[in-house]
PDB file of N, CA and C in Angstrom:
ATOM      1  N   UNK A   1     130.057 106.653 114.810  1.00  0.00           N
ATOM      2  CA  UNK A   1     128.621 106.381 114.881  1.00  0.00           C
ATOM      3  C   UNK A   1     128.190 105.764 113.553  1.00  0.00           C
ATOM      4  N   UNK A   2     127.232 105.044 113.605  1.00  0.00           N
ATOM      5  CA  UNK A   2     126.434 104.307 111.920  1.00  0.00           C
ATOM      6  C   UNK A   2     126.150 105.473 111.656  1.00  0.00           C
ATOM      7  N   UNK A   3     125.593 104.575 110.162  1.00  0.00           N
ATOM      8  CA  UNK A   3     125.346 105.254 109.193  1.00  0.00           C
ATOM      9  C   UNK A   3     123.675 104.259 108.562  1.00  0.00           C
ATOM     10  N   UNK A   4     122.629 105.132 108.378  1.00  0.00           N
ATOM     11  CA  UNK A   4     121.412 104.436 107.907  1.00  0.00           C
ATOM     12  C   UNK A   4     120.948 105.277 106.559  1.00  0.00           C
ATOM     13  N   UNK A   5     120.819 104.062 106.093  1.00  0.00           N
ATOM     14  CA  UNK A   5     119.857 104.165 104.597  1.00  0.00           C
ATOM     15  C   UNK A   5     118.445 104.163 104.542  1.00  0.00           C
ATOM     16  N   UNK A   6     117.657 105.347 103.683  1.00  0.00           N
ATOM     17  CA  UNK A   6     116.207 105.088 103.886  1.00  0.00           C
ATOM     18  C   UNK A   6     115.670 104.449 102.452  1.00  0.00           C
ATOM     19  N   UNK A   7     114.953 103.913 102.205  1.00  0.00           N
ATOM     20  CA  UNK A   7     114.771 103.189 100.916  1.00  0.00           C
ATOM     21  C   UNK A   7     113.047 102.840 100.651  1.00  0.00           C
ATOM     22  N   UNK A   8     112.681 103.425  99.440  1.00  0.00           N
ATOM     23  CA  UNK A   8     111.154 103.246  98.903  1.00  0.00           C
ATOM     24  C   UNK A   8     111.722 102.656  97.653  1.00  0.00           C
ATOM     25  N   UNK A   9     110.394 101.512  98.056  1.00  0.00           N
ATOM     26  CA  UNK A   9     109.912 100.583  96.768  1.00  0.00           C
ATOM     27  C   UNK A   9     108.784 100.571  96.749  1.00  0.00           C
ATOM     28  N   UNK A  10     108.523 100.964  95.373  1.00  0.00           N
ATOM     29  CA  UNK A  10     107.211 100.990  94.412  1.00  0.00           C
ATOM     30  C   UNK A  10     106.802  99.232  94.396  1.00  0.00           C
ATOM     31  N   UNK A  11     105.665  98.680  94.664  1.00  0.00           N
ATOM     32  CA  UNK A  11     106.073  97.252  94.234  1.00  0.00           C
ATOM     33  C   UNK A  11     104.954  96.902  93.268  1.00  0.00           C
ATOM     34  N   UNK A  12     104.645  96.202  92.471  1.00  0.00           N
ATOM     35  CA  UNK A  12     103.436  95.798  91.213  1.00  0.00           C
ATOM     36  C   UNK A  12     102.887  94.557  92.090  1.00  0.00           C
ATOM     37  N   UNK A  13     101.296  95.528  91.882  1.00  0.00           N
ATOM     38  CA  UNK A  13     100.437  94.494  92.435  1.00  0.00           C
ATOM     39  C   UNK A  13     100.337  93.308  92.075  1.00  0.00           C
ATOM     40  N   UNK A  14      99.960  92.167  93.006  1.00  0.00           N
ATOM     41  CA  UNK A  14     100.182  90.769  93.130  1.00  0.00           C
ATOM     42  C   UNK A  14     101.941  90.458  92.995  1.00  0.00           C
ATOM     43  N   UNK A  15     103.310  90.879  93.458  1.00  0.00           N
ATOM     44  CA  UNK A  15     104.419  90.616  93.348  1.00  0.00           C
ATOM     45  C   UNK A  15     104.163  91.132  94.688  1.00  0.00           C
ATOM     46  N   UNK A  16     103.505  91.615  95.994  1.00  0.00           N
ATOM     47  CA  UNK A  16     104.317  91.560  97.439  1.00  0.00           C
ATOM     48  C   UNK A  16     104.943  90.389  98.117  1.00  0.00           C
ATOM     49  N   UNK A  17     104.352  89.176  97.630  1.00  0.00           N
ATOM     50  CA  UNK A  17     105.107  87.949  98.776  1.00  0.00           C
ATOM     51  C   UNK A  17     106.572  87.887  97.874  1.00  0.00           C
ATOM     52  N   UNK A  18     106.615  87.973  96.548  1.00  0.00           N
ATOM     53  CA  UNK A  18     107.914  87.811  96.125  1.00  0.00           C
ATOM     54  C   UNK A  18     109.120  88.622  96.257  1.00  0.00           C
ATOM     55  N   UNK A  19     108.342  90.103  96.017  1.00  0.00           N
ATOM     56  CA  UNK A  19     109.344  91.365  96.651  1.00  0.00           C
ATOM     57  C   UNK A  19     109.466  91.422  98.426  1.00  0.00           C
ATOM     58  N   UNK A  20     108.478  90.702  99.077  1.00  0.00           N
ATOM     59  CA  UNK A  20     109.314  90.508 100.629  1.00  0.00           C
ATOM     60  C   UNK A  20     109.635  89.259 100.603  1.00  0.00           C
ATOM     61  N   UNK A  21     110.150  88.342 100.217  1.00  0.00           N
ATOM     62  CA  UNK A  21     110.446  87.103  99.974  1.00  0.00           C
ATOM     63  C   UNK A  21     112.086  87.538  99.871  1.00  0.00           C
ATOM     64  N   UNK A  22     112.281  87.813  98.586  1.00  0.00           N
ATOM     65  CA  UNK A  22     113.677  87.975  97.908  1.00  0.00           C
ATOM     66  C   UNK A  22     114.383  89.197  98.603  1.00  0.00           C
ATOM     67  N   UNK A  23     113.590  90.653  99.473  1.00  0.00           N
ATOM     68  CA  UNK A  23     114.068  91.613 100.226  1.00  0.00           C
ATOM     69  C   UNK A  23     115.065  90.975 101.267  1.00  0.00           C
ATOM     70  N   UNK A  24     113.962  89.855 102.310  1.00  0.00           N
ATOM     71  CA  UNK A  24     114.270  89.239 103.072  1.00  0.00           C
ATOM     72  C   UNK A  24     115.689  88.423 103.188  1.00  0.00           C
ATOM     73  N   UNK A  25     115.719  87.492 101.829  1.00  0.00           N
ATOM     74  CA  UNK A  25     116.886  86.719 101.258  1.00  0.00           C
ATOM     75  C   UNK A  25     118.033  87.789 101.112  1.00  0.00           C
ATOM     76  N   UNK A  26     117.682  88.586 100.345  1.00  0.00           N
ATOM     77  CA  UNK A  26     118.415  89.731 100.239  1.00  0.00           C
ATOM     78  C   UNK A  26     119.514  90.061 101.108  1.00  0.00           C
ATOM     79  N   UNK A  27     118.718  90.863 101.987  1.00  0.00           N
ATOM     80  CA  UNK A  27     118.964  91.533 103.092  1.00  0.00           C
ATOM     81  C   UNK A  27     119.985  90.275 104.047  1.00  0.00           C
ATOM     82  N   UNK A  28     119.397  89.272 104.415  1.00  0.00           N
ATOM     83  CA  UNK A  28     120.384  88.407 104.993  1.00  0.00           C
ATOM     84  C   UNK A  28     121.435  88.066 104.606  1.00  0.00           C
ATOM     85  N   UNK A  29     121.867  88.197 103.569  1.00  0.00           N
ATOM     86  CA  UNK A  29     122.648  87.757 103.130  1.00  0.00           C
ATOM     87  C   UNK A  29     124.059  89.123 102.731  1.00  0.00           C
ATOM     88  N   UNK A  30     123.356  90.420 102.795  1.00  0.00           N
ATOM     89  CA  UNK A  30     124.131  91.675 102.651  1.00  0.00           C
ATOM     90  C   UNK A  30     124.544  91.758 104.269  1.00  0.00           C
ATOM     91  N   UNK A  31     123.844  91.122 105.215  1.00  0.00           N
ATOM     92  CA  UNK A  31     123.854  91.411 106.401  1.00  0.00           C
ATOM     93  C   UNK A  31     124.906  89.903 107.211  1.00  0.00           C
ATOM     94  N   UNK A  32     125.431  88.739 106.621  1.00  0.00           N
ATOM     95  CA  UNK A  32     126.031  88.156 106.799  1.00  0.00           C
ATOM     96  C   UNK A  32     127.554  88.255 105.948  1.00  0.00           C
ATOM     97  N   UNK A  33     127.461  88.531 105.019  1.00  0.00           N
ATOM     98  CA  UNK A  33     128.770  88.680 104.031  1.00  0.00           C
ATOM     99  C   UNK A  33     129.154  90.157 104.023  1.00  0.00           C
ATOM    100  N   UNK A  34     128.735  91.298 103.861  1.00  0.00           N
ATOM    101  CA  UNK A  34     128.700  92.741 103.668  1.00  0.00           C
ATOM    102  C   UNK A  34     129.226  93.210 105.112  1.00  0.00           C
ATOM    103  N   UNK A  35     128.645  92.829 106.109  1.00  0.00           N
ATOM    104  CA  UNK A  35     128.657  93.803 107.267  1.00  0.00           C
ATOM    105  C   UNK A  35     127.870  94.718 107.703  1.00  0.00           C
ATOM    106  N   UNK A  36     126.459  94.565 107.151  1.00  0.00           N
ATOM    107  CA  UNK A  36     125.509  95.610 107.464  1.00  0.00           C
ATOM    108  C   UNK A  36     125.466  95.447 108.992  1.00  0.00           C
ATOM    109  N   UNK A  37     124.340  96.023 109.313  1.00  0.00           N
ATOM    110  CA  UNK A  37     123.427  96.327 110.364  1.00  0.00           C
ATOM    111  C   UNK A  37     122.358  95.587 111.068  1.00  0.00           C
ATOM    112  N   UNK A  38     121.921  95.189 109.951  1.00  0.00           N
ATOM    113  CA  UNK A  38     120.745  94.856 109.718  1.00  0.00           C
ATOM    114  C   UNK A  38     119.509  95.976 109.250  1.00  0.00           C
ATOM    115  N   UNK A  39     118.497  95.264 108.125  1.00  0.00           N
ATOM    116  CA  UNK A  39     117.526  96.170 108.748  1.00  0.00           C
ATOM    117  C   UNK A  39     115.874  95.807 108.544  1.00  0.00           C
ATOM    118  N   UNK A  40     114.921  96.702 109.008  1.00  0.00           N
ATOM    119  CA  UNK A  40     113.704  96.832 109.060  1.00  0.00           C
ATOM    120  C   UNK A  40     113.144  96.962 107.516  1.00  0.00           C
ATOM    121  N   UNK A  41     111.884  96.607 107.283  1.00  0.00           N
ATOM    122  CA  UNK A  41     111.001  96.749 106.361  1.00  0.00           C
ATOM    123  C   UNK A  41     109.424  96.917 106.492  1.00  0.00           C
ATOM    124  N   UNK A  42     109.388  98.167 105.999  1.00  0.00           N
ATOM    125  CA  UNK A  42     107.767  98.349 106.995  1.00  0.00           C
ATOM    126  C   UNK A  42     106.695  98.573 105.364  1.00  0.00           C
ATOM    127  N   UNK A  43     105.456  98.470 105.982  1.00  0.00           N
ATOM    128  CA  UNK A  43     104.891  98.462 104.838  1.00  0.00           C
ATOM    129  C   UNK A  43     103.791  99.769 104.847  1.00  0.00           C
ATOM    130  N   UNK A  44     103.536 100.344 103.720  1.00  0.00           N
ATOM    131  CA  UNK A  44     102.933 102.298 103.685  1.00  0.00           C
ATOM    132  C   UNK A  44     102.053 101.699 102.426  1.00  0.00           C
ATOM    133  N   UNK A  45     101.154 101.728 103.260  1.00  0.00           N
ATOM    134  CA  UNK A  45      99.703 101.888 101.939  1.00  0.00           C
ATOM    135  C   UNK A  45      99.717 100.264 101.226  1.00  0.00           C
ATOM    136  N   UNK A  46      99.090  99.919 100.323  1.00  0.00           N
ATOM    137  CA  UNK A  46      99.014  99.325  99.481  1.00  0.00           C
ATOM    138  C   UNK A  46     100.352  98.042  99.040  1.00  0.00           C
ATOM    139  N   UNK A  47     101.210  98.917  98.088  1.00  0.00           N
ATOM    140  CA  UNK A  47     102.083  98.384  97.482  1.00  0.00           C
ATOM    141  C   UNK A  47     103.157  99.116  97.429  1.00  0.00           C
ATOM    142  N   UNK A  48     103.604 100.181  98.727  1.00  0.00           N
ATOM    143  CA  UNK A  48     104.857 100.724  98.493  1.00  0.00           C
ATOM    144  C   UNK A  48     105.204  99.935 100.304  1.00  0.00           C
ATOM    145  N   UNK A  49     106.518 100.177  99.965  1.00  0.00           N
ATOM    146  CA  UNK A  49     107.653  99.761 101.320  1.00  0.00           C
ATOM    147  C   UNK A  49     108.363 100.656 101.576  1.00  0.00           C
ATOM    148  N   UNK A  50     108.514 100.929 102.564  1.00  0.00           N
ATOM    149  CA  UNK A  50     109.946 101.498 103.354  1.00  0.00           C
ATOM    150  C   UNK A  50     110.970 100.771 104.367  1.00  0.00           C
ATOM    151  N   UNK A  51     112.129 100.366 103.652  1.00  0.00           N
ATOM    152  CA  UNK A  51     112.940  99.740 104.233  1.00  0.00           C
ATOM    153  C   UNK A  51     114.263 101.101 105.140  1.00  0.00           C
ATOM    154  N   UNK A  52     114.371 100.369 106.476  1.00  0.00           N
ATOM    155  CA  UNK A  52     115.998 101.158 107.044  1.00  0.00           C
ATOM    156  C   UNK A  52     116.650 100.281 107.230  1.00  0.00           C
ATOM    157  N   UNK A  53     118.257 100.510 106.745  1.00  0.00           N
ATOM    158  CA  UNK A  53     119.635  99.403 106.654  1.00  0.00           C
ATOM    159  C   UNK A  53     120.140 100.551 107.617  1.00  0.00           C
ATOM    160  N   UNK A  54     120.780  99.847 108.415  1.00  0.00           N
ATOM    161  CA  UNK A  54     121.925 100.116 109.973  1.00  0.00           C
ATOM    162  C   UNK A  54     123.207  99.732 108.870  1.00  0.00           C
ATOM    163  N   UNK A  55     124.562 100.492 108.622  1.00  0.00           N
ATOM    164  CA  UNK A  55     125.743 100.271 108.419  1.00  0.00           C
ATOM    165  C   UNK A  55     126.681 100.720 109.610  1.00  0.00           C
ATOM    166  N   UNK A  56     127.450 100.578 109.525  1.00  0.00           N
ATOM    167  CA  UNK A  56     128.797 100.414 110.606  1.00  0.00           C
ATOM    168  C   UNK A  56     128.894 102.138 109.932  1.00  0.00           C
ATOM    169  N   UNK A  57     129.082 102.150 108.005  1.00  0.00           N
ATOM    170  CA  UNK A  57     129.550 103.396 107.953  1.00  0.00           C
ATOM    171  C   UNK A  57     129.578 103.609 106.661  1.00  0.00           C
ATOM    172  N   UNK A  58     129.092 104.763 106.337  1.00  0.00           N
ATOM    173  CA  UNK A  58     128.618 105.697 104.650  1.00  0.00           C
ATOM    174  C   UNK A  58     129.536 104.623 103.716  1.00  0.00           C
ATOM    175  N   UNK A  59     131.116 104.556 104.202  1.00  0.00           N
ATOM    176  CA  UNK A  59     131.851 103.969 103.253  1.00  0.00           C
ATOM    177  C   UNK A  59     131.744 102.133 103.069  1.00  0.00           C
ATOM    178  N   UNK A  60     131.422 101.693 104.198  1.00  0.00           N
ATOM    179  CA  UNK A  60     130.645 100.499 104.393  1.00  0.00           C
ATOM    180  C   UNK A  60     129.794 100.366 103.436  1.00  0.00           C
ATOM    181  N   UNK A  61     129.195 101.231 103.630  1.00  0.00           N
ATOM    182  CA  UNK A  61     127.974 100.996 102.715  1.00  0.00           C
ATOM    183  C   UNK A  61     128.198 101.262 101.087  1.00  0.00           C
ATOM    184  N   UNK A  62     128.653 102.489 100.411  1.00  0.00           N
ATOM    185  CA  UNK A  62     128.864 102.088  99.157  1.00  0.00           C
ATOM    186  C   UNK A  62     129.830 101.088  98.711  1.00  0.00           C
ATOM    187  N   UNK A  63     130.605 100.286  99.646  1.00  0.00           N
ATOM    188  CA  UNK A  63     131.200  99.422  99.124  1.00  0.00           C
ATOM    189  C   UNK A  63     130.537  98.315  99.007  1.00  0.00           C
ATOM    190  N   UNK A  64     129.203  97.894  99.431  1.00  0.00           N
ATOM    191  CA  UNK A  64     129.004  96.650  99.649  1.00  0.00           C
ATOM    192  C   UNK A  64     128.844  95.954  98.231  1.00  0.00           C
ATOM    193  N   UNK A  65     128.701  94.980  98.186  1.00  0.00           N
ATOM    194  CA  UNK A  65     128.769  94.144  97.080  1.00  0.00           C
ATOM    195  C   UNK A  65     129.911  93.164  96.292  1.00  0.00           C
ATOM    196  N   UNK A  66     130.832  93.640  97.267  1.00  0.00           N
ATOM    197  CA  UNK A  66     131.895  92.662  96.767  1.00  0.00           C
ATOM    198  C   UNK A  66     132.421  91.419  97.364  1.00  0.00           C
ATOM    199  N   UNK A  67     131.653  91.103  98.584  1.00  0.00           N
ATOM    200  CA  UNK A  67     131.828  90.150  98.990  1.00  0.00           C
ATOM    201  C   UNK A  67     130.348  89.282  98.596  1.00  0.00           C
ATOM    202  N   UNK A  68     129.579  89.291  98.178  1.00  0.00           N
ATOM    203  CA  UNK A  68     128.157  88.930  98.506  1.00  0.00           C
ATOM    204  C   UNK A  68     128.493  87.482  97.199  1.00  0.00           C
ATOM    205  N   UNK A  69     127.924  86.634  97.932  1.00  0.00           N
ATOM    206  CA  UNK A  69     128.166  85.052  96.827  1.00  0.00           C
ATOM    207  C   UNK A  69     127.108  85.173  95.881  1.00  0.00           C
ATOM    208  N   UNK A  70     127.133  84.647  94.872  1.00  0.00           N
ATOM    209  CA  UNK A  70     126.853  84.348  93.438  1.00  0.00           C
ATOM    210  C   UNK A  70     125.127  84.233  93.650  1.00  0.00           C
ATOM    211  N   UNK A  71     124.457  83.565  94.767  1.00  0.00           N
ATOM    212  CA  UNK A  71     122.916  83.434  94.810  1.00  0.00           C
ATOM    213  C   UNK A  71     122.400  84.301  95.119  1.00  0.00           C
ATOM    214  N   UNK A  72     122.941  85.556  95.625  1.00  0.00           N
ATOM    215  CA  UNK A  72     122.894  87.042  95.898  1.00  0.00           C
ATOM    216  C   UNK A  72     121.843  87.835  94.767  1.00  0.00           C
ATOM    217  N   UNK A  73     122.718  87.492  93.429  1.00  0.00           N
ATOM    218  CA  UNK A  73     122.595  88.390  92.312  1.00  0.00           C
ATOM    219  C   UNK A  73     120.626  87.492  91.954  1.00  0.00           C
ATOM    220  N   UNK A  74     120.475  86.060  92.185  1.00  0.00           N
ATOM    221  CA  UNK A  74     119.201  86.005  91.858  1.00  0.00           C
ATOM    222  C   UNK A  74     118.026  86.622  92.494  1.00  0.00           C
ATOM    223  N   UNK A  75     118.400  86.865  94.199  1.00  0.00           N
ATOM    224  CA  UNK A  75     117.531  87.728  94.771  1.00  0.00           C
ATOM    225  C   UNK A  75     117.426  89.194  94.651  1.00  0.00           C
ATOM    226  N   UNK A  76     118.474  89.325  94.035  1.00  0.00           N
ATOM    227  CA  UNK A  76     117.834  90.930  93.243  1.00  0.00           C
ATOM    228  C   UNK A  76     117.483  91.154  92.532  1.00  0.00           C
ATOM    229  N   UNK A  77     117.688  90.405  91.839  1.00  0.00           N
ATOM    230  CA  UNK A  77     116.996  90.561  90.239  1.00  0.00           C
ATOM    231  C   UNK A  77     115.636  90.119  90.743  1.00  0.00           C
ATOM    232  N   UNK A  78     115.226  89.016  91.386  1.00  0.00           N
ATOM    233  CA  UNK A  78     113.889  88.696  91.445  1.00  0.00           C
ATOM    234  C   UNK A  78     112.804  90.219  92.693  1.00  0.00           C
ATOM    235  N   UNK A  79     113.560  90.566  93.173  1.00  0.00           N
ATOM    236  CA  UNK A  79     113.376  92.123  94.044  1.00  0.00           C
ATOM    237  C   UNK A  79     112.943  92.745  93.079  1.00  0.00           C
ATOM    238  N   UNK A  80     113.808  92.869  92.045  1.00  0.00           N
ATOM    239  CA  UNK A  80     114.055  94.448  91.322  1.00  0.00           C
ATOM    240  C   UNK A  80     112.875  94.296  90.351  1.00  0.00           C
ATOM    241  N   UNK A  81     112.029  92.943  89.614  1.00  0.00           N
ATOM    242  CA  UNK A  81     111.541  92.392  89.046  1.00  0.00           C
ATOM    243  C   UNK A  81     110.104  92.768  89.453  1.00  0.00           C
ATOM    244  N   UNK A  82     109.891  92.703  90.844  1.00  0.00           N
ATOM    245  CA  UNK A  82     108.788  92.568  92.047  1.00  0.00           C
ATOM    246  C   UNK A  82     108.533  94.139  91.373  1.00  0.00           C
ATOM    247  N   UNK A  83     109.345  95.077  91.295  1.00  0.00           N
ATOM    248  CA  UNK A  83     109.035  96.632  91.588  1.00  0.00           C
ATOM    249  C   UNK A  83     108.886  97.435  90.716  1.00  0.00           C
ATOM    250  N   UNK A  84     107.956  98.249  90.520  1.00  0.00           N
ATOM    251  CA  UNK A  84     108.306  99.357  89.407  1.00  0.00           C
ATOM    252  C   UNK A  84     108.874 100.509  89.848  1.00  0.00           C
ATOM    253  N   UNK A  85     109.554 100.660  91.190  1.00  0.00           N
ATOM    254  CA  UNK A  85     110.934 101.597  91.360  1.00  0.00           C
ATOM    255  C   UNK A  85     110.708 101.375  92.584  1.00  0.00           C
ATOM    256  N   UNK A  86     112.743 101.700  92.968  1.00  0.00           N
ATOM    257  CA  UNK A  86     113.521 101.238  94.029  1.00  0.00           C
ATOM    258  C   UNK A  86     114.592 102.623  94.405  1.00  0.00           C
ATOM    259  N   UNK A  87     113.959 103.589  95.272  1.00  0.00           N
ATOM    260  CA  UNK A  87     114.666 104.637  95.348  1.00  0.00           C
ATOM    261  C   UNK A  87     115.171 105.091  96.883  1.00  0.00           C
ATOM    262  N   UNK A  88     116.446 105.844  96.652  1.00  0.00           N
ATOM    263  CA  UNK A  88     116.793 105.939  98.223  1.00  0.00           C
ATOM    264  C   UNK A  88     116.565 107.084  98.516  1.00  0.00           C
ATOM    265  N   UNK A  89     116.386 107.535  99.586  1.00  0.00           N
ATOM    266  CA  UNK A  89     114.810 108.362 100.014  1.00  0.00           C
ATOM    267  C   UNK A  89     116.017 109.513 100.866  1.00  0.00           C
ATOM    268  N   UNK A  90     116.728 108.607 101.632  1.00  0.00           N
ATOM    269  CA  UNK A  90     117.885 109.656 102.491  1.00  0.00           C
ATOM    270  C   UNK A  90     119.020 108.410 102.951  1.00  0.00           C
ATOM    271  N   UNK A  91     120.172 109.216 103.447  1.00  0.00           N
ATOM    272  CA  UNK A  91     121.541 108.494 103.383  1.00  0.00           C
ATOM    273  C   UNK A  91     121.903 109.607 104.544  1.00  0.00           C
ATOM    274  N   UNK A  92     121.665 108.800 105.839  1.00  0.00           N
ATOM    275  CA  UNK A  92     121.942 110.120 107.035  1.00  0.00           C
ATOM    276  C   UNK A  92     122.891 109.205 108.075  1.00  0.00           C
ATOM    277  N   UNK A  93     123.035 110.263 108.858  1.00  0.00           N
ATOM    278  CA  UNK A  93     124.606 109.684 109.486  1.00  0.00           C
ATOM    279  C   UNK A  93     123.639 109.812 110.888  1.00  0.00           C
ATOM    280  N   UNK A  94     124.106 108.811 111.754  1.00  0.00           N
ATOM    281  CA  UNK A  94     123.325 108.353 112.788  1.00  0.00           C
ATOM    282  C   UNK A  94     123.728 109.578 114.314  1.00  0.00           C
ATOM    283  N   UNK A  95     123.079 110.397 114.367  1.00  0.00           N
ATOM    284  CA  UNK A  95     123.453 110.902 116.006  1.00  0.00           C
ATOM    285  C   UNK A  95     123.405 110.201 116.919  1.00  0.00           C
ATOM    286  N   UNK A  96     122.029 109.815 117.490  1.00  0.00           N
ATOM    287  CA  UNK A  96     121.527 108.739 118.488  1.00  0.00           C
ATOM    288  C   UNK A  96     121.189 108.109 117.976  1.00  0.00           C
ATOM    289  N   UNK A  97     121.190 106.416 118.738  1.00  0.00           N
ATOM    290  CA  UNK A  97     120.607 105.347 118.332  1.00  0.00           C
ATOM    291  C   UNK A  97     119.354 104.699 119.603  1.00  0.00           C
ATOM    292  N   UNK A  98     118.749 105.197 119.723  1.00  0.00           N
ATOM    293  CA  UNK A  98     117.793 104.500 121.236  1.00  0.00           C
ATOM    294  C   UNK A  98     117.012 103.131 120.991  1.00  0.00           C
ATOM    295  N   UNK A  99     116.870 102.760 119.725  1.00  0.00           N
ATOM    296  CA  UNK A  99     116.361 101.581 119.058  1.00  0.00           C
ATOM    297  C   UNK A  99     116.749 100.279 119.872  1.00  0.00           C
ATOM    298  N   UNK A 100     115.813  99.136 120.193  1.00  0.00           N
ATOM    299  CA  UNK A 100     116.717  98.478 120.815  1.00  0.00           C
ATOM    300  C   UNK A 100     116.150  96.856 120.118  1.00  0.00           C
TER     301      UNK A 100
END
């Protein structure tokens, strides 16, 4: 069964189009080279986010990063830039999936 990541970002006002801009880039690109899941990004209040990443599997997932190409590293930095914190919230192993 997957494995999903829960993830809060703090983001600094006037940086939301850039922190969902570069999430977006991000994310596609962990999700074409990596092997994710894919995932969702929802938005809570103001200027915080809650993102969920779908992995195949726990070990999937702390490995990722070693395949990801070189334009990778500018969309995180420009993410990480967007935020005044980027924390993972829960790391749970999937029972059911009814999501469709």
């Amino acid at each position: 069964m997957a494995f999903a990541v829960v993830y809060r970002f703090d983001v600094k006002e006037g940086r939301e189009d850039v922190f969902e801009s570069s999430w977006r880039s991000l994310t596609e690109l962990i999700y074409k080279y990596e092997g994710s899941l894919g995932s969702r990004l929802h938005k809570h209040g103001s200027n915080h986010y809650i993102a969920y990443a779908l992995w195949p599997s726990r070990e999937k997932w702390k490995g990722y990063g070693s395949s990801m190409p070189e334009k990778s590293q500018r969309f995180s930095e420009q993410m990480h830039e967007a935020c005044n914190s980027i924390e993972v919230l829960y790391e749970l192993d999937v029972v059911e999936d009814l999501l469709q």
